[in-house]
Protein backbone atom coordinates (compact mmCIF):
# COMPACT_ATOMS: atom_id res chain seq x y z
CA UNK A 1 68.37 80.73 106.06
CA UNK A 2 69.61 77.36 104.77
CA UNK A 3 72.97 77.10 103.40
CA UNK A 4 71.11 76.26 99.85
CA UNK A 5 69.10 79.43 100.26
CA UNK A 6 72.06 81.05 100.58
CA UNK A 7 73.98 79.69 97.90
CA UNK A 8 71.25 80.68 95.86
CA UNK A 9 71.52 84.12 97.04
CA UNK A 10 75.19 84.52 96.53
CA UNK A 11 75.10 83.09 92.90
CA UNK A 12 71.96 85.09 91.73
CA UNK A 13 73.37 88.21 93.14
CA UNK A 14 77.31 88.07 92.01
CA UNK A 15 77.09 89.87 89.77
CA UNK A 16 76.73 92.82 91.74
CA UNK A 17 80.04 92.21 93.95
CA UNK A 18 83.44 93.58 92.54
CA UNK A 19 86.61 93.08 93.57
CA UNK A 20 87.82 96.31 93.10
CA UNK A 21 86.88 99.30 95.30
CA UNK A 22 83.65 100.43 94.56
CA UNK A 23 83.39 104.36 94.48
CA UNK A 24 82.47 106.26 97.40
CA UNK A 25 84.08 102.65 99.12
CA UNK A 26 85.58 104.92 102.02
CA UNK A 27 82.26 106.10 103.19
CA UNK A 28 81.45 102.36 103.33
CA UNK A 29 81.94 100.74 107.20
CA UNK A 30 81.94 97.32 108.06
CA UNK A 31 80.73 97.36 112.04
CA UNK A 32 82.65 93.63 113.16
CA UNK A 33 80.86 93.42 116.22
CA UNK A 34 77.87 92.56 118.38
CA UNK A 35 76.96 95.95 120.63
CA UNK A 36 78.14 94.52 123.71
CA UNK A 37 81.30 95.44 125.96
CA UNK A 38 84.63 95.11 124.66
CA UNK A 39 87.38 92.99 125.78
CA UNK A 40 87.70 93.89 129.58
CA UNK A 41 91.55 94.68 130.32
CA UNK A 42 90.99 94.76 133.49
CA UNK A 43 91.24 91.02 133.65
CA UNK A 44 94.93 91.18 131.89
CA UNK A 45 96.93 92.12 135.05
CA UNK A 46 100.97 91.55 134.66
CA UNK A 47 104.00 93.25 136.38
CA UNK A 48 106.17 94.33 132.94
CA UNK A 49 103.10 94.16 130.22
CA UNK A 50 100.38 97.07 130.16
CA UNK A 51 96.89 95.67 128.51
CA UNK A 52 94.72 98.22 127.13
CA UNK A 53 91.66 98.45 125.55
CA UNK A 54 91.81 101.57 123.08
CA UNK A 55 88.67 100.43 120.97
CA UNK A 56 86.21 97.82 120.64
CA UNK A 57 87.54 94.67 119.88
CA UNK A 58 91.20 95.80 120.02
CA UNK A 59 93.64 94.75 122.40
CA UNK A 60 97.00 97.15 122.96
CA UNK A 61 99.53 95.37 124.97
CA UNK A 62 102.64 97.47 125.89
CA UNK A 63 105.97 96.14 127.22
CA UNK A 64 105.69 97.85 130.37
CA UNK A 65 109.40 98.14 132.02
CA UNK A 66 110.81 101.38 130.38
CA UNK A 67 113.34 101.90 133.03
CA UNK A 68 115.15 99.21 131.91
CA UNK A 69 114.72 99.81 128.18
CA UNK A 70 111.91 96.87 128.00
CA UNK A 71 114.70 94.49 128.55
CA UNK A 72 113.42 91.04 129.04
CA UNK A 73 113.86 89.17 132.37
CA UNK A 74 112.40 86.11 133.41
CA UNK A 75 109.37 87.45 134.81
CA UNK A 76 108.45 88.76 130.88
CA UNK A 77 108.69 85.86 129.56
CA UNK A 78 106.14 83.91 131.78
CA UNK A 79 103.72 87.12 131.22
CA UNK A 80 104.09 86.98 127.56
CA UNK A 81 102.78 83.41 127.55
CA UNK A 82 100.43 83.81 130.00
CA UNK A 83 98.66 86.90 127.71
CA UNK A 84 98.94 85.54 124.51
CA UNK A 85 97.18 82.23 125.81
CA UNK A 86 94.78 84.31 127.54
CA UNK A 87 94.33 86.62 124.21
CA UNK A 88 93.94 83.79 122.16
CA UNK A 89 90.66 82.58 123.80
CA UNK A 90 89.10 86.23 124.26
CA UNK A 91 86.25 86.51 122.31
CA UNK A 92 85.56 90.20 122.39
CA UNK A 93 89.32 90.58 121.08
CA UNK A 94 89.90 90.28 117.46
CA UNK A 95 93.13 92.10 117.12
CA UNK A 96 96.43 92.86 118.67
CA UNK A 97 99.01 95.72 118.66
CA UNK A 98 102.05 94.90 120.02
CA UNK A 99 104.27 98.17 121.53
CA UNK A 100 106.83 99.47 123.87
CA UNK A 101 106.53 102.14 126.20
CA UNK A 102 109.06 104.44 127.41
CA UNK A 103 112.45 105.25 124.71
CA UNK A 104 112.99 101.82 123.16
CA UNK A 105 110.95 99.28 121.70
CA UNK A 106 113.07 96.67 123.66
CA UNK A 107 116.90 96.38 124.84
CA UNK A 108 116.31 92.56 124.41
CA UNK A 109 117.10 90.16 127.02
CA UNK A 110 118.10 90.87 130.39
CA UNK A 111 121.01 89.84 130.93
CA UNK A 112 121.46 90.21 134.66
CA UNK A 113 118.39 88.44 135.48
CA UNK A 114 118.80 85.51 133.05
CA UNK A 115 123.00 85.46 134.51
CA UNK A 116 121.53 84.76 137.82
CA UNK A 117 119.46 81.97 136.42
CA UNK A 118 121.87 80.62 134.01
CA UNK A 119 125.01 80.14 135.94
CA UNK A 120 125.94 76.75 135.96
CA UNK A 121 126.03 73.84 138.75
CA UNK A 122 129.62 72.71 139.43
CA UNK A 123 128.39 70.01 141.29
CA UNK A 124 126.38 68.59 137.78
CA UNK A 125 128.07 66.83 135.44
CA UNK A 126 127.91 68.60 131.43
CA UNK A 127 124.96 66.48 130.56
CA UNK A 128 122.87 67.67 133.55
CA UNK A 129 123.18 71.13 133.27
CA UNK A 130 122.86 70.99 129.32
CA UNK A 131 119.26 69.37 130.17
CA UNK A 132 119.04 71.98 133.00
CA UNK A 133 119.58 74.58 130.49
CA UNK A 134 117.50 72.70 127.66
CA UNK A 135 114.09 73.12 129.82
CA UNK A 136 115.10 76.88 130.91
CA UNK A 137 114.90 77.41 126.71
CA UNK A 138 111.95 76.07 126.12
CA UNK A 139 109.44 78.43 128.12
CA UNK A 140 111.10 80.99 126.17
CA UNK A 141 110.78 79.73 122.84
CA UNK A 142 106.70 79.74 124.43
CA UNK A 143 106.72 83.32 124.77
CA UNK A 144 107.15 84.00 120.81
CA UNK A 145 105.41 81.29 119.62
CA UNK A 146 102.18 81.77 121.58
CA UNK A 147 101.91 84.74 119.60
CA UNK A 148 101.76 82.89 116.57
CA UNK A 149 99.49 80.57 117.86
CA UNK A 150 97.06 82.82 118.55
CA UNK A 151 94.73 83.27 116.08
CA UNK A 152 94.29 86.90 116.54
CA UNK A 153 96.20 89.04 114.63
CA UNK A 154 99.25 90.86 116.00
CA UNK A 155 100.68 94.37 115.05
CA UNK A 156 104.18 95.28 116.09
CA UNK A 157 104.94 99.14 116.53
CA UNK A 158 108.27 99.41 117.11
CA UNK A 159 110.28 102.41 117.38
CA UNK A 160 114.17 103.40 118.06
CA UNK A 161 115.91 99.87 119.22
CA UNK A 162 114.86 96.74 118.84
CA UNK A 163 117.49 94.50 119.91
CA UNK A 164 118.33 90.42 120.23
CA UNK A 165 114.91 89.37 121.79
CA UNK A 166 113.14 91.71 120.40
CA UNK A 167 113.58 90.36 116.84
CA UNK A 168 112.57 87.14 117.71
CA UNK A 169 109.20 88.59 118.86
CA UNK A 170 108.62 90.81 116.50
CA UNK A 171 109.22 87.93 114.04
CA UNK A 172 106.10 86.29 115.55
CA UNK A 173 103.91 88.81 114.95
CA UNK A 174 101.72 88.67 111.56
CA UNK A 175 102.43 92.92 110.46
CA UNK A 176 105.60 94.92 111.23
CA UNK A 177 105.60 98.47 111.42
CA UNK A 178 107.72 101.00 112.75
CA UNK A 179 109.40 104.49 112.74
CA UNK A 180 111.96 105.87 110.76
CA UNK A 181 114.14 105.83 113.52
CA UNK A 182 113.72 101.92 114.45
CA UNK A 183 116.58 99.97 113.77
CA UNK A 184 117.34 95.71 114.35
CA UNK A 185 120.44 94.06 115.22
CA UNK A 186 120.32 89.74 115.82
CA UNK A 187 122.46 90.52 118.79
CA UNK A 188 122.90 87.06 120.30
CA UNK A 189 126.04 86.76 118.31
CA UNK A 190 127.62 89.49 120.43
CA UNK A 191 127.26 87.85 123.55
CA UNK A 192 128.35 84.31 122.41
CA UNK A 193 125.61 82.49 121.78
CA UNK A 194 123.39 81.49 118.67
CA UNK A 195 119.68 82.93 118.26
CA UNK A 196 117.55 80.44 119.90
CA UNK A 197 114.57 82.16 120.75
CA UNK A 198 112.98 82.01 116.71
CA UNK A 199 114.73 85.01 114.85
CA UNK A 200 117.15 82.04 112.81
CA UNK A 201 113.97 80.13 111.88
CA UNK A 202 110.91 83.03 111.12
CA UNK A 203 113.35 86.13 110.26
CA UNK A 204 114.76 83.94 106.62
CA UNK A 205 111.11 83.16 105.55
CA UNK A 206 110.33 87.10 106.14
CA UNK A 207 112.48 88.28 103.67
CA UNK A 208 113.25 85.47 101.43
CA UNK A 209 117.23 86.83 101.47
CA UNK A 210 119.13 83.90 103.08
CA UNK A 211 122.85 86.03 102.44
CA UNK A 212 121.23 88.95 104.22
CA UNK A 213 120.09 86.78 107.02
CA UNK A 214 123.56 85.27 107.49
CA UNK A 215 125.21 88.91 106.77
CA UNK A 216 123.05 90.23 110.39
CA UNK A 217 123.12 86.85 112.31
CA UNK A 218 126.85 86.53 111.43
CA UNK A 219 127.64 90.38 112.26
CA UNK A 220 125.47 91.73 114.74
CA UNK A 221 125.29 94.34 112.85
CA UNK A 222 122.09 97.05 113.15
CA UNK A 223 119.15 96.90 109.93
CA UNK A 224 117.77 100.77 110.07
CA UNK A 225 114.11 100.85 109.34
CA UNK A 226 114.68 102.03 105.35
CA UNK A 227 116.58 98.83 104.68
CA UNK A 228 113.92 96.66 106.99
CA UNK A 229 111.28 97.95 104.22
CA UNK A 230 113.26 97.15 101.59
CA UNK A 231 113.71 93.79 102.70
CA UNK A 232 110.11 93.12 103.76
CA UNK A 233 110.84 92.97 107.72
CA UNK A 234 108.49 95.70 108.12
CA UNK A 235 105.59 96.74 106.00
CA UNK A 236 105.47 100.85 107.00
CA UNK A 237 107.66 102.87 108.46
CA UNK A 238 106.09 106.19 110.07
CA UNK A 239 107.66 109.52 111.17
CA UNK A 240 107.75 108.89 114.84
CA UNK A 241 106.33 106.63 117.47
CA UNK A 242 102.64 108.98 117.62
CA UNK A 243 102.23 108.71 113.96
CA UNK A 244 102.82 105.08 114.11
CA UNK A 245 100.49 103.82 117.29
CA UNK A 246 97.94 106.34 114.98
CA UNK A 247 98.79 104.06 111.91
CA UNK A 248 98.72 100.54 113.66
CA UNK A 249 95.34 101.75 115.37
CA UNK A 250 93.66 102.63 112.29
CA UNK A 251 95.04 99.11 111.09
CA UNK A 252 93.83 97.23 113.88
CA UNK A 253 90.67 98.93 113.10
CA UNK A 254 90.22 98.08 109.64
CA UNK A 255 91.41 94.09 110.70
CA UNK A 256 88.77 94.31 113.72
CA UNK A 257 86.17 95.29 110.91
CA UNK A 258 86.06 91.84 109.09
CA UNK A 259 84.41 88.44 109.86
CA UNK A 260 86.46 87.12 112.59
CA UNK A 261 85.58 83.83 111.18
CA UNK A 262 87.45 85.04 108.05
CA UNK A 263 90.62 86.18 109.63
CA UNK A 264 91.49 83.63 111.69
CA UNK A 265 91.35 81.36 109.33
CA UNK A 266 93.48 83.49 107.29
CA UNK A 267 95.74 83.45 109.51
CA UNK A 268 95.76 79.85 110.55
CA UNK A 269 96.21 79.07 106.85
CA UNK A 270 98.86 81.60 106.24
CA UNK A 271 101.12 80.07 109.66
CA UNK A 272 100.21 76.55 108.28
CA UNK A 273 101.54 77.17 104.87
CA UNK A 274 104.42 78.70 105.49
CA UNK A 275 105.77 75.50 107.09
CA UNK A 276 104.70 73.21 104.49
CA UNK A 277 104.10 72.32 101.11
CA UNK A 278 101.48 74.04 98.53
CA UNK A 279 99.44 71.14 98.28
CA UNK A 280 99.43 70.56 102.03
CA UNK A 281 98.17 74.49 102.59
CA UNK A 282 95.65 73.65 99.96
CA UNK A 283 94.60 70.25 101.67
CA UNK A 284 94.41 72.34 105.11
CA UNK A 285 92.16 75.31 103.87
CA UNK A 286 90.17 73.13 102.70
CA UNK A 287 89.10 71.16 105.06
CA UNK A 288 88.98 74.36 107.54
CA UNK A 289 86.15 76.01 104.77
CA UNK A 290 84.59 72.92 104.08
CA UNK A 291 83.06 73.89 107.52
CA UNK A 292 83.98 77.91 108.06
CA UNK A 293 82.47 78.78 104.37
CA UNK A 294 78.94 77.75 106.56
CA UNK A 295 79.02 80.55 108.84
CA UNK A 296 76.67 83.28 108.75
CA UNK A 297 79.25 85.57 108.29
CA UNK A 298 79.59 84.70 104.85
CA UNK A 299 75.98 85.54 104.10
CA UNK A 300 76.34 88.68 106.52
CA UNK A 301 79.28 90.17 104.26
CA UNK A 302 77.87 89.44 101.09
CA UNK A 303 74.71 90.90 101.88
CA UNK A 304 76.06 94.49 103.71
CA UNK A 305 78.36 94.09 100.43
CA UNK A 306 75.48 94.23 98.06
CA UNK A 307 73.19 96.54 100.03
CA UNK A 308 75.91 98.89 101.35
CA UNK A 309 75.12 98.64 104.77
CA UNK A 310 77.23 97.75 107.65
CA UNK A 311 77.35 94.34 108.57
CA UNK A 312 77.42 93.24 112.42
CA UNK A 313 79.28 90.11 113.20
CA UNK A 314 78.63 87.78 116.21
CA UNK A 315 81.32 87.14 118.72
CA UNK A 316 83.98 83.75 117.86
């Protein structure tokens, strides 16, 4: 069908779509995918992250070192940005959720590895090992921000700690969630140093409180999952870690559901904006509909919308 036709179609039959819930809306299922095999996790091999595939179209990957707490060496770090890249051009994946195995979401960085890699050269003078250190930063900034690159939504279930690192992670990710036990503590302070991983520039735009920001990045001190929802850091909070990996399934579900077309551009939008001004957010949705609005998927939605049926979306 021509995008005229289809225009036509949409217009003649609005009045039939609501944005509200129609009754019975529950029963209603919007199938997000061709018929053929999921993402195959067999191809996501690392040494401290665990890639599953729990349903179609859903990616689970696990911090995968629970002996040490999920602490964070150097080895993490490369992984994290190796997945995320690799994620990020999957087409059978439209969705991430983000976990930790074992007691603790994550103990943060390891210390003892990154001591062994940090120790300075007393043969360099200051302004060679500050440009020593400069490039050891920067692959780690990688590992959180290739999670916001990458168009495909990420859910973080965290539960119990979720410490230094950690933050700046989660703080990546697009949805929070977590368990009543979960609490967050900016914990660079504590061992000298300043945040420099992305907690001091995503966590203030989070939750919009710049003294409470300054009150935990100043302090150290731990943000227990109640106060995290109040503050918008999180978006649930569930009784323990099996109720929540239930809850960020059934999320990851719903997300998986839609027009892939229509959430990554959500998302690209929403990551876009955030940086820049309303009229530049407008300028760059814009242009990405002025070609995305042509995709069968609108037509596809509208239709199974209209019809109650379940729409099937092609692979992006």
């Amino acid at each position: 069908m021509s995008l005229s036709s289809m225009s036509r179609v949409l217009l003649r039959n609005y009045r039939h779509l609501s944005l509200s819930a129609p009754k019975g809306a529950h029963n209603i299922s919007v199938i997000s995918t061709s018929r053929g095999m999921a993402s195959d996790a067999s191809s996501y091999q690392f040494e401290t992250l665990k890639v599953t595939t729990p349903q179609e179209n859903i990616l689970h990957v696990e911090l995968n070192r629970p002996e040490k707490r999920n602490a964070m060496n150097m080895v993490f770090f490369r992984e994290m940005k190796e997945c995320f890249t690799k994620i990020a051009e999957d087409s059978d994946c439209r969705v991430v959720v983000l976990s930790g195995a074992g007691k603790n979401f994550t103990a943060g960085l390891d210390l003892m590895d990154a001591a062994t890699i940090m120790a300075p050269d007393g043969d360099q003078d200051i302004g060679r090992r500050a440009e020593v250190l400069r490039k050891f930063i920067i692959p780690l900034q990688e590992s959180n921000t290739v999670i916001e690159r990458c168009l495909k939504p990420v859910i973080a279930a965290i539960h119990s700690a979720c410490v230094g690192g950690g933050v700046d992670m989660v703080t990546a990710c697009d949805i929070r969630m977590c368990t009543k036990d979960a609490w967050f503590t900016i914990k660079e302070v504590d061992i000298g140093i300043a945040a420099d991983l992305g907690t001091l520039q995503r966590f203030p735009k989070i939750v919009g409180n710049d003294s409470l920001v300054r009150e935990l990045a100043y302090t150290g001190r731990a943000l227990p999952s109640e106060e995290a929802k109040e503050v918008g850091l999180v978006s649930r909070i569930f009784p323990d870690k099996e109720a929540l990996m239930d809850g960020a399934m059934e999320l990851a579900k719903v997300i998986a559901s839609k027009s892939p077309v229509a959430v990554q551009g959500t998302k690209s939008s929403l990551v876009y904006s955030r940086d820049h001004s309303v009229n530049d957010g407008l300028d760059h949705v814009r242009v990405w509909n002025m070609s995305m609005v042509q995709s069968e998927d609108v037509m596809k939605a509208a239709m199974a919308s209209m019809q109650k049926t379940d729409a099937t979306f092609s692979k992006l």
